[in-house]
Protein backbone atom coordinates (compact mmCIF):
# COMPACT_ATOMS: atom_id res chain seq x y z
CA UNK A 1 -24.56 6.50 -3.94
CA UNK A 2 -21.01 7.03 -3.40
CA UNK A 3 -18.63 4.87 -6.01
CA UNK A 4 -14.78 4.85 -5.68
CA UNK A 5 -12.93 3.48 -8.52
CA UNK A 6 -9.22 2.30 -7.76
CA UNK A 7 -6.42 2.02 -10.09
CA UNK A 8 -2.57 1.13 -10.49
CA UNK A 9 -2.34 -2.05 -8.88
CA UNK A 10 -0.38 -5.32 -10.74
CA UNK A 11 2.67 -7.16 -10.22
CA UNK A 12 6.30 -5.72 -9.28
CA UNK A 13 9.57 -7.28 -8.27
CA UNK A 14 10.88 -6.39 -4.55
CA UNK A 15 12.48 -2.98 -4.50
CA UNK A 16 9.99 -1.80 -7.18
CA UNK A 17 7.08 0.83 -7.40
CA UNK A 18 3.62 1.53 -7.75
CA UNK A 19 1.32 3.63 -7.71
CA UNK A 20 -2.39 3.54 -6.48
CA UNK A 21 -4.78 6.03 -7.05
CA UNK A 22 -8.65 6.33 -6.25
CA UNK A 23 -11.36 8.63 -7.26
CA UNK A 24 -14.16 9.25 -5.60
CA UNK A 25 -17.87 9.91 -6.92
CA UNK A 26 -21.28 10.11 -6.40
CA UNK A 27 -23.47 11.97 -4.08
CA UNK A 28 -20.58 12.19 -1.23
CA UNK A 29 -20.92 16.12 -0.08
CA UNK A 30 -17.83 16.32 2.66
CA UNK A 31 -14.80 13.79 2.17
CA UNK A 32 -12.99 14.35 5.76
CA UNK A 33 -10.74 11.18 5.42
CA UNK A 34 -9.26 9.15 2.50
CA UNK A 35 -6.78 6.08 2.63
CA UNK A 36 -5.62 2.93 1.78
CA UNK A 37 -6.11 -0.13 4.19
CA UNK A 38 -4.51 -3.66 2.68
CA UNK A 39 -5.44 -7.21 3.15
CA UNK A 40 -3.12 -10.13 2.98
CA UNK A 41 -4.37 -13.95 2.65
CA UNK A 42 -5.51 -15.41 5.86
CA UNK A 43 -4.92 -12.01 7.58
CA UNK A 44 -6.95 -8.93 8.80
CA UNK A 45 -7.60 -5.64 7.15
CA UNK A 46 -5.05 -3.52 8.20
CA UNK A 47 -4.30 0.23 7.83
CA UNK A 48 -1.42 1.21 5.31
CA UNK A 49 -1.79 5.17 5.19
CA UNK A 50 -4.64 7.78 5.80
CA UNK A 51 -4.55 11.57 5.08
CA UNK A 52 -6.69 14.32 5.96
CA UNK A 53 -8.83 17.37 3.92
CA UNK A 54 -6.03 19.51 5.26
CA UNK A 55 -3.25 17.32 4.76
CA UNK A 56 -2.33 15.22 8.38
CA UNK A 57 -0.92 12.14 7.10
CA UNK A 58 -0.56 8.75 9.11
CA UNK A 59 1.24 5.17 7.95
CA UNK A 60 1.79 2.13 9.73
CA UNK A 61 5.12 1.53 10.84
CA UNK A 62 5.95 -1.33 7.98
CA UNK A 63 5.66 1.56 5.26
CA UNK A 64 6.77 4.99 6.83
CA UNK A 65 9.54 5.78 4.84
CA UNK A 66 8.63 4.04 1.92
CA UNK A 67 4.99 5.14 0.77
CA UNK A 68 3.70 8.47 0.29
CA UNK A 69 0.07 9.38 0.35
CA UNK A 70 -1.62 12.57 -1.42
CA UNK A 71 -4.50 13.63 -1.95
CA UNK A 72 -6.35 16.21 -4.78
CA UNK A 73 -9.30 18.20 -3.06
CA UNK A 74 -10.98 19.35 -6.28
CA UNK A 75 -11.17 15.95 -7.48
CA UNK A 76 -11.51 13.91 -4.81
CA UNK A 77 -8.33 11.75 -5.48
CA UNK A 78 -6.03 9.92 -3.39
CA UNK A 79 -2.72 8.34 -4.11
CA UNK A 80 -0.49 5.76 -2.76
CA UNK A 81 3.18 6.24 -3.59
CA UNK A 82 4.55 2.97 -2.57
CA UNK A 83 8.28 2.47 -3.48
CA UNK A 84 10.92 0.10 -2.27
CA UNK A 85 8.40 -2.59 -2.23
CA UNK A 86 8.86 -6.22 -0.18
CA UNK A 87 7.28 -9.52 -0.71
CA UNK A 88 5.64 -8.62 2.45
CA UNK A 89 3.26 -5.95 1.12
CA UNK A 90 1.63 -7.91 -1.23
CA UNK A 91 -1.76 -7.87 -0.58
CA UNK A 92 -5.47 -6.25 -1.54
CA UNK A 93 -5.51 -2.90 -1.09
CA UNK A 94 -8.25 -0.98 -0.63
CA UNK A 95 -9.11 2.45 -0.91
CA UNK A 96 -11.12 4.16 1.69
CA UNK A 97 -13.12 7.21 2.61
CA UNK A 98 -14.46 8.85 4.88
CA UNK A 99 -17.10 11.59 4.67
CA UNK A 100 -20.64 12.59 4.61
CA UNK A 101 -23.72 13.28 2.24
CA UNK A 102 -25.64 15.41 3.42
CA UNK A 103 -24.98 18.52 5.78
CA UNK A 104 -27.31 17.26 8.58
CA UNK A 105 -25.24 14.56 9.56
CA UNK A 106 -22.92 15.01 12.70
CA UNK A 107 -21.01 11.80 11.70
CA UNK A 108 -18.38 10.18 8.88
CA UNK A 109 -19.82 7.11 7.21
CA UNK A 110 -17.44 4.66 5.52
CA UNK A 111 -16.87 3.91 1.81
CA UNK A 112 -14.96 1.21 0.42
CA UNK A 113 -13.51 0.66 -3.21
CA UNK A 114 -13.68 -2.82 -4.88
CA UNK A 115 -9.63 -3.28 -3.88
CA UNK A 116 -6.98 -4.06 -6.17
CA UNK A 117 -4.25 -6.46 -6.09
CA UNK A 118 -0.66 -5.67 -5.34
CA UNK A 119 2.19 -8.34 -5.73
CA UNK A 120 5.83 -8.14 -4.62
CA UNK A 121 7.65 -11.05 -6.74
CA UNK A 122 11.25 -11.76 -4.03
């Protein structure tokens, strides 16, 4: 089983920060892929950021300039820098990975964290 535990979400006021970070566990043997994807109420799951095991970032438009992603290879950590916040990001973020357990397999499978809540008070 593969577990990723999310933390740093709450409540800010617009212009604020936060910072989300998510650790992954379990029997996952190649992480290729790890990210944050967001949900708002009544809308899709969309991508926020992703970032490589050698570093290649990529952001939706609404946050490049504003969040930073990072990730720790030892520990199998990602985090979400997200500063200059807007009402408009509030939503459910959720952490994701991509990666394999075992070496036979010629293909990423998808993990999901439980998602924590992010709201931007105008």
């Amino acid at each position: 089983q593969v577990q990723l535990v999310e933390s740093g979400g709450g409540l800010v006021q617009a212009g604020g920060s936060l910072r989300l970070s998510c650790a992954a566990s379990g029997s996952i043997l190649i992480i290729n892929t790890m990210g944050w994807y967001r949900q708002a109420p009544g809308k899709q799951r969309e991508l926020v950021s992703t970032i490589t095991s050698s570093g290649s970032t990529n952001y939706a438009d609404s946050v490049k300039g504003r969040f930073t992603i990072s990730r720790d290879n030892a520990k199998n950590t990602v985090t979400l820098q997200m500063n200059s916040l807007k009402p408009e990001d509030t939503a459910v973020f959720y952490c994701y990975v991509g990666g394999r357990t075992a070496a036979w397999m010629t293909y990423d499978r998808s993990y999901w964290g439980q998602g924590t809540q992010v709201t931007v008070s105008s």
